[in-house]
N, C-alpha and C. Protein backbone atom coordinates (compact mmCIF):
# COMPACT_ATOMS: atom_id res chain seq x y z
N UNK A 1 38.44 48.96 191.51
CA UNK A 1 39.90 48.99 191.51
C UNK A 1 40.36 50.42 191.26
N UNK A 2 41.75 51.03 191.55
CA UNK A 2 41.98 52.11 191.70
C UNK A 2 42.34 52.43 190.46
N UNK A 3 41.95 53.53 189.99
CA UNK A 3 42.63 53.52 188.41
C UNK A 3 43.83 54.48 188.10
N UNK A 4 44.81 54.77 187.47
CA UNK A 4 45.66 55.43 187.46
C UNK A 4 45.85 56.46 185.99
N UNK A 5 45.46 57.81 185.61
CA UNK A 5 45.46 58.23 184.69
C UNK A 5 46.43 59.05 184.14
N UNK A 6 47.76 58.66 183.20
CA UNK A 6 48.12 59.50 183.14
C UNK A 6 47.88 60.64 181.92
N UNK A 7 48.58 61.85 182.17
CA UNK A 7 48.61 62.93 181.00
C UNK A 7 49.96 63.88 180.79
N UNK A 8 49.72 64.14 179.51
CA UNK A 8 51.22 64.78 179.17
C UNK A 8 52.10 63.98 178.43
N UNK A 9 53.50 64.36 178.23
CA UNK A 9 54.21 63.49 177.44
C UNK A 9 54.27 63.99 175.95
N UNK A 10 54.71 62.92 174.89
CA UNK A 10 54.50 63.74 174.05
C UNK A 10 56.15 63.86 173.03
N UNK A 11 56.32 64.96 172.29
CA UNK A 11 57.67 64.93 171.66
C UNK A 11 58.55 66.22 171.92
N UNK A 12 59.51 65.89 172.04
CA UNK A 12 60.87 67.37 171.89
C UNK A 12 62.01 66.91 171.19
N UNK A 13 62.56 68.26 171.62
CA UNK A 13 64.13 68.19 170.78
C UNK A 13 65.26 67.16 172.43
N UNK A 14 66.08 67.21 171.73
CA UNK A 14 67.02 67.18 172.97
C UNK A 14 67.44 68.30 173.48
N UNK A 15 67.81 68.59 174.99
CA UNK A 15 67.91 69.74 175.71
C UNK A 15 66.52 69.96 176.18
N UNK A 16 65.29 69.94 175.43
CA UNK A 16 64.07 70.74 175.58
C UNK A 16 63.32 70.23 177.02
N UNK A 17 62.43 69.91 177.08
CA UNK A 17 61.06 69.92 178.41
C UNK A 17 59.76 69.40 178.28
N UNK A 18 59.37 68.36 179.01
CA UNK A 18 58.37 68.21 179.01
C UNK A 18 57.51 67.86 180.29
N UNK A 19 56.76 67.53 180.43
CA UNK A 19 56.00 67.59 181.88
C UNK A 19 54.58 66.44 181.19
N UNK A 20 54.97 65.65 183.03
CA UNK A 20 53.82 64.15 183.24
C UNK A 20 53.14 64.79 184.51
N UNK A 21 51.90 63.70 184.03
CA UNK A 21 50.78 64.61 185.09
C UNK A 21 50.26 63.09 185.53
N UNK A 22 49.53 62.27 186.72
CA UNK A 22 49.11 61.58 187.24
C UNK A 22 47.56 61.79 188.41
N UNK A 23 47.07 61.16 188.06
CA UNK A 23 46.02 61.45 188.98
C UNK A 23 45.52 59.64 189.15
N UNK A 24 45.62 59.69 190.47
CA UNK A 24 45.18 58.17 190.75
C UNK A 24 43.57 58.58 191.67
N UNK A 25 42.58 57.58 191.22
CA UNK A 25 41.06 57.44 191.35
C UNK A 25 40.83 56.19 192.30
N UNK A 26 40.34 56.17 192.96
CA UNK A 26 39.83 55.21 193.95
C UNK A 26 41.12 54.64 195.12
N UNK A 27 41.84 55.38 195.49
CA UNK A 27 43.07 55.21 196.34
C UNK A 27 42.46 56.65 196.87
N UNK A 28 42.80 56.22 198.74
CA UNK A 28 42.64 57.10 199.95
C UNK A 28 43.89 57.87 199.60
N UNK A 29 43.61 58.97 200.21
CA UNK A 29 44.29 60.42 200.12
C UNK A 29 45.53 60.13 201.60
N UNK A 30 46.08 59.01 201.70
CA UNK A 30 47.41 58.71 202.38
C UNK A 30 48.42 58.63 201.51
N UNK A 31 49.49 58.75 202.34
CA UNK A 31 51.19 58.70 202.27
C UNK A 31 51.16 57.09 201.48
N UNK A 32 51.78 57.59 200.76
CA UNK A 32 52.17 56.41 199.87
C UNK A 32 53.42 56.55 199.02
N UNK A 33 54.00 55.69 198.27
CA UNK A 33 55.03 55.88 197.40
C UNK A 33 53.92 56.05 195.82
N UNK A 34 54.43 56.96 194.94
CA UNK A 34 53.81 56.95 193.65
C UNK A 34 55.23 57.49 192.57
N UNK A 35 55.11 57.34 192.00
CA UNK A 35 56.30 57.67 190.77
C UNK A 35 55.78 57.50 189.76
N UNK A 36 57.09 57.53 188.85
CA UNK A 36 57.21 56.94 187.46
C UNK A 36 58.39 56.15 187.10
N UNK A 37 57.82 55.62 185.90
CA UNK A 37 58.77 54.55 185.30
C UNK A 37 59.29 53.87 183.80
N UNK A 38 60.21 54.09 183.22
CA UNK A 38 59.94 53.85 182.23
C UNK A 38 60.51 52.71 181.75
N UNK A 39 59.91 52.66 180.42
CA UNK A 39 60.45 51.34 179.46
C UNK A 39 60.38 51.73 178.33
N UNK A 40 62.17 51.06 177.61
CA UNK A 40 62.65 51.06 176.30
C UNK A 40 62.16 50.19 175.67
N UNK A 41 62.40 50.34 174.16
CA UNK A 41 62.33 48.91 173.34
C UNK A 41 63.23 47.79 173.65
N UNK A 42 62.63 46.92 174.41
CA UNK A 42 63.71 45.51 174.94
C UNK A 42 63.87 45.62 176.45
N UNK A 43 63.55 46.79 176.41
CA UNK A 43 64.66 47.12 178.18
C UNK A 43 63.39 46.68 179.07
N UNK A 44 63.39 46.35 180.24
CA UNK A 44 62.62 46.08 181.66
C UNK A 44 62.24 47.71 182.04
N UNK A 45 61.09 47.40 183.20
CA UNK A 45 60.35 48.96 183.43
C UNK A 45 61.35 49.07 184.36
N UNK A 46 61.85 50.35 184.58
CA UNK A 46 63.01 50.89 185.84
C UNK A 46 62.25 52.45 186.11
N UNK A 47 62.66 52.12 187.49
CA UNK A 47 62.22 53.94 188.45
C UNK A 47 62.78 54.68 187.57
N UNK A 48 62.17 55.63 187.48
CA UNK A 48 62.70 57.23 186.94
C UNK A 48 63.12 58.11 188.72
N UNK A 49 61.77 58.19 188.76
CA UNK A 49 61.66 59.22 190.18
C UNK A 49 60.50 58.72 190.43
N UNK A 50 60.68 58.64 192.05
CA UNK A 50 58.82 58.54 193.12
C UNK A 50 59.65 59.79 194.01
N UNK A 51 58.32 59.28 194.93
CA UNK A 51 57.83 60.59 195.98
C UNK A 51 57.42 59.68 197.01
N UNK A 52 57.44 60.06 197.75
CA UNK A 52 57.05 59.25 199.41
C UNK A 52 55.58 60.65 199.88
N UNK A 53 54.42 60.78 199.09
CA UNK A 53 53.51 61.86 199.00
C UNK A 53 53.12 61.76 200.40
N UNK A 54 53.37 63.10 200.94
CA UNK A 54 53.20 63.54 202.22
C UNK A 54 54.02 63.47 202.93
N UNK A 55 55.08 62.52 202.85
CA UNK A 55 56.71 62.96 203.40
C UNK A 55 57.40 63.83 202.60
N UNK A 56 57.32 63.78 201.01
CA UNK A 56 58.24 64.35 200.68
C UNK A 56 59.72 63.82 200.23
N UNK A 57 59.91 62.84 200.46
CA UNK A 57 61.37 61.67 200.20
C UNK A 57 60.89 61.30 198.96
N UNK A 58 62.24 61.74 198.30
CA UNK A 58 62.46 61.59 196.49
C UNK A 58 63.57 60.35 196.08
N UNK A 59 63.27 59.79 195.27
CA UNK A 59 63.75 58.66 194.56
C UNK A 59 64.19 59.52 192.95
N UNK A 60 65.46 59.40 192.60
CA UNK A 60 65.84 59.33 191.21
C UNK A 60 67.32 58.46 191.08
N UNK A 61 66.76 58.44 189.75
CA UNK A 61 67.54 57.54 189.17
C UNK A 61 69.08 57.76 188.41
N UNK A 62 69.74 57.64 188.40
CA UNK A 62 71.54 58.19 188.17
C UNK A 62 71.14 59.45 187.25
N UNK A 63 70.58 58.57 185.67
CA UNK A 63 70.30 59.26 184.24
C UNK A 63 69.52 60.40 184.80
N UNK A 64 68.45 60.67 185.78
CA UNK A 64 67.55 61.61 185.33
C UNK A 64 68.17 62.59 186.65
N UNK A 65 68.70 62.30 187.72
CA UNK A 65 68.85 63.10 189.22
C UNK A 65 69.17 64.20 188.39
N UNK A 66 68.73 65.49 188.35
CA UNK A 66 69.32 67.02 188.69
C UNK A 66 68.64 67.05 187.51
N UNK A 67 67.64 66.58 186.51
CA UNK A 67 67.20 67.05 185.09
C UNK A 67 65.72 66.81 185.74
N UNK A 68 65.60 66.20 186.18
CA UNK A 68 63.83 65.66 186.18
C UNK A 68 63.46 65.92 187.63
N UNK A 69 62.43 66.44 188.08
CA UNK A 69 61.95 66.94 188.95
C UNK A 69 60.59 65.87 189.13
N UNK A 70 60.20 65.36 190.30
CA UNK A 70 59.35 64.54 190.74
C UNK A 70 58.27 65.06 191.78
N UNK A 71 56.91 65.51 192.27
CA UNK A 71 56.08 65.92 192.88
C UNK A 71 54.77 65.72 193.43
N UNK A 72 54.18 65.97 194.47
CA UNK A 72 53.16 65.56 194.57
C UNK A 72 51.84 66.81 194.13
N UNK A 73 51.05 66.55 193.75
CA UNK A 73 50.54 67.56 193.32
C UNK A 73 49.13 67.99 194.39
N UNK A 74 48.35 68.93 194.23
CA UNK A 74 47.25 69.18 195.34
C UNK A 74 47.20 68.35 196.02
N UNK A 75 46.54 66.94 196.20
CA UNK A 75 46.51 66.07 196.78
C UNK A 75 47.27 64.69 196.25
N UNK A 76 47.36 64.14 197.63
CA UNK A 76 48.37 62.90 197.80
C UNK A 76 48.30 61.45 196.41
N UNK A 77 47.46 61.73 195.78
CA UNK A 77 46.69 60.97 194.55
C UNK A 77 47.55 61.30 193.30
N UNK A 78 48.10 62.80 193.71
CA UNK A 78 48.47 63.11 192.24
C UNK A 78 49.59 63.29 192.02
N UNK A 79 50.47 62.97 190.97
CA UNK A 79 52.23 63.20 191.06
C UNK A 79 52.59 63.72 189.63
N UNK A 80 53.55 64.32 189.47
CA UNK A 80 53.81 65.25 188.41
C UNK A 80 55.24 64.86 188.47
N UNK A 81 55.61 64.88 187.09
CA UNK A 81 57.21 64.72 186.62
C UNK A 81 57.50 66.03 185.89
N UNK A 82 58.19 66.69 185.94
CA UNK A 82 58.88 68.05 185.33
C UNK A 82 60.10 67.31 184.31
N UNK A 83 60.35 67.16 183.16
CA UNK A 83 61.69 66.30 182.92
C UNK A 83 62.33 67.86 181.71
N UNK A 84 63.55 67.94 182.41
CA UNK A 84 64.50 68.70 181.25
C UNK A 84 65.33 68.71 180.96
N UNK A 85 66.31 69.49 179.96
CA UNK A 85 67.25 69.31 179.08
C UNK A 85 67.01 67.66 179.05
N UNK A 86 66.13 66.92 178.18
CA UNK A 86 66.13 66.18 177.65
C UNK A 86 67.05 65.27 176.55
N UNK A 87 67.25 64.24 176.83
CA UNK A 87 68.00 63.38 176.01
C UNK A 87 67.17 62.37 175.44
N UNK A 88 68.37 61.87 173.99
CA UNK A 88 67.10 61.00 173.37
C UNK A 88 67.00 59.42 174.28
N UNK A 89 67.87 59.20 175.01
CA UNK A 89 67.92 57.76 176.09
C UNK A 89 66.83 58.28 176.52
N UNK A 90 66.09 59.04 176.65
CA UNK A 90 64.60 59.48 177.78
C UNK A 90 63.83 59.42 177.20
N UNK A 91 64.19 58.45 175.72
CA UNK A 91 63.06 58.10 175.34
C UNK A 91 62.40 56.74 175.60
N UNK A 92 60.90 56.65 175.23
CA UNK A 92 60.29 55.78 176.39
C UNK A 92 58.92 55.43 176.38
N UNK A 93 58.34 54.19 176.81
CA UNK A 93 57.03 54.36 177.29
C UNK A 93 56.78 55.15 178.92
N UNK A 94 56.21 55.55 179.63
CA UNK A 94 56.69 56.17 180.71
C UNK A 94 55.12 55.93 181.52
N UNK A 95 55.22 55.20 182.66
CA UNK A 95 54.10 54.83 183.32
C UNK A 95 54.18 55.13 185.08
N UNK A 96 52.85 55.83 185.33
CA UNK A 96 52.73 56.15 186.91
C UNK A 96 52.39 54.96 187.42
N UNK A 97 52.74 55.01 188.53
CA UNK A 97 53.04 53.76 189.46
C UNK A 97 52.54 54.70 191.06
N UNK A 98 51.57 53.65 191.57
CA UNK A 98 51.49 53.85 193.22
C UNK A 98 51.49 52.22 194.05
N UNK A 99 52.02 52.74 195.48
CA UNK A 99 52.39 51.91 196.24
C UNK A 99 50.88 51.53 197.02
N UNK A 100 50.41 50.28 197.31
CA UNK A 100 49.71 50.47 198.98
C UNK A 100 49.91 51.22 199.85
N UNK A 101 49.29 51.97 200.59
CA UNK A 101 49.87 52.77 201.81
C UNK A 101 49.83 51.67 202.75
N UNK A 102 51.30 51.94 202.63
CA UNK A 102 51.83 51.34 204.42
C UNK A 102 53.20 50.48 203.32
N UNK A 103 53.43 50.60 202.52
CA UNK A 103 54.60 49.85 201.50
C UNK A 103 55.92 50.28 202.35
N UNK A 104 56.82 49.95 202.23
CA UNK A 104 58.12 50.55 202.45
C UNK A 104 59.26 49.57 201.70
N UNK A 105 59.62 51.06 201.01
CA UNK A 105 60.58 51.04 200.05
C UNK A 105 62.10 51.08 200.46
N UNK A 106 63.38 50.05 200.02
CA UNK A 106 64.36 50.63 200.76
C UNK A 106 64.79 50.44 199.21
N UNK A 107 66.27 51.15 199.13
CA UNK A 107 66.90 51.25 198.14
C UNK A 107 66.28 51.58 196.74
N UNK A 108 66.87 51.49 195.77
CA UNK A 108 65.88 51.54 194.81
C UNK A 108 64.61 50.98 194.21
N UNK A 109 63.78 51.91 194.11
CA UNK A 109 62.60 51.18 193.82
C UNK A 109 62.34 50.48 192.45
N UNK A 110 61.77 49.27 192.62
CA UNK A 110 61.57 48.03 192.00
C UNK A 110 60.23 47.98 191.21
N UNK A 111 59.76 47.41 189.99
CA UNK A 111 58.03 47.61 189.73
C UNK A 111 57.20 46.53 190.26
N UNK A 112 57.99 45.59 191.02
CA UNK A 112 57.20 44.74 192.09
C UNK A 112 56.50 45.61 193.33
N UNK A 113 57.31 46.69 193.86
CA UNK A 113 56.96 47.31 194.55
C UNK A 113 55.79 47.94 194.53
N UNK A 114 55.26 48.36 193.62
CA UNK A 114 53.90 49.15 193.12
C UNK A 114 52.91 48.17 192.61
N UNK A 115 51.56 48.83 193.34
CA UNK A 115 50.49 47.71 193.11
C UNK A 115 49.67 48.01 192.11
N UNK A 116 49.39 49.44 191.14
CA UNK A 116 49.03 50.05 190.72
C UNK A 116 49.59 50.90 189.59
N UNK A 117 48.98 50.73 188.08
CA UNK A 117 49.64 51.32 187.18
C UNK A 117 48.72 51.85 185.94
N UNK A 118 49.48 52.87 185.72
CA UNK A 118 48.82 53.43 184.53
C UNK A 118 49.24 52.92 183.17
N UNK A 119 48.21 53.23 182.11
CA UNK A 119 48.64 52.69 181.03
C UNK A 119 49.62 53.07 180.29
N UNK A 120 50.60 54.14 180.80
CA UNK A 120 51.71 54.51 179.86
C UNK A 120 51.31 55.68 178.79
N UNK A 121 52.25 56.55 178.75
CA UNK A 121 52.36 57.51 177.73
C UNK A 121 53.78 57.32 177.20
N UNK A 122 53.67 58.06 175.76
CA UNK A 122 54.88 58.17 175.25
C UNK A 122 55.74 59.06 175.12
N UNK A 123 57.07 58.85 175.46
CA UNK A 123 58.02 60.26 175.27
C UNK A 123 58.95 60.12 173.91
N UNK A 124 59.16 60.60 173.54
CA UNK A 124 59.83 60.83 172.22
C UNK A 124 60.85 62.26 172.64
N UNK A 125 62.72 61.91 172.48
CA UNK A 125 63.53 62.60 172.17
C UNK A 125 64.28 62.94 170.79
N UNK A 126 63.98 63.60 170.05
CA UNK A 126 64.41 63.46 168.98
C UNK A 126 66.19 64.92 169.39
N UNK A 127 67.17 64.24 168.31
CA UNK A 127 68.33 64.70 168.43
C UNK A 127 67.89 66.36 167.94
């Protein structure tokens, strides 16, 4: 089975920066949807930002559009979140997510949509 690893994460201030790193293992080096996603205490997992890796078509979400930066990294396997000027709502469990290649996504993406997940890291905003 494909495994999904993430790294990074971690604690800041508000305003500050932090950066998610993904590397998915046993998934072919195709176009796929991969992101991230997070979850509050109580709240359901919701898109942050994906990537359509190898197109290039970005997904964000109201809260994060113009703060958080979403990417594919060397190869199509790997996706990177840039997140800044941070708020404490961004705080979170925060989990990479990839699609099957050949998925297609319309509107916002859903965590039904993704077949594949990592075990979550933690973000911490402190005021």
């Amino acid at each position: 089975l494909p495994e999904m690893v993430e790294s990074g994460g971690g604690s800041a201030e508000a305003g500050g920066s932090l950066s998610l790193s993904c590397r998915a293992s046993g998934l072919s080096n195709d176009d796929r949807y991969m992101g991230w996603f997070r979850q509050g205490p109580g709240n359901s997992r919701e898109a942050v930002a994906v990537v359509l890796t190898g197109v290039g078509t970005t997904y964000y979400s109201i809260a994060t559009k113009g703060r958080f930066a979403v990417s594919q990294g060397d190869r199509k396997t790997i996706v990177n979140l840039q997140m800044s000027n941070l708020r404490p709502e961004d705080s979170g469990i925060y989990y990479c997510a990839a699609a099957r290649r050949g998925r297609e996504i319309h509107g916002r993406p859903q965590a039904p949509d993704f077949d594949w997940w990592g075990q979550g890291t933690q973000v911490t905003v402190s005021q």
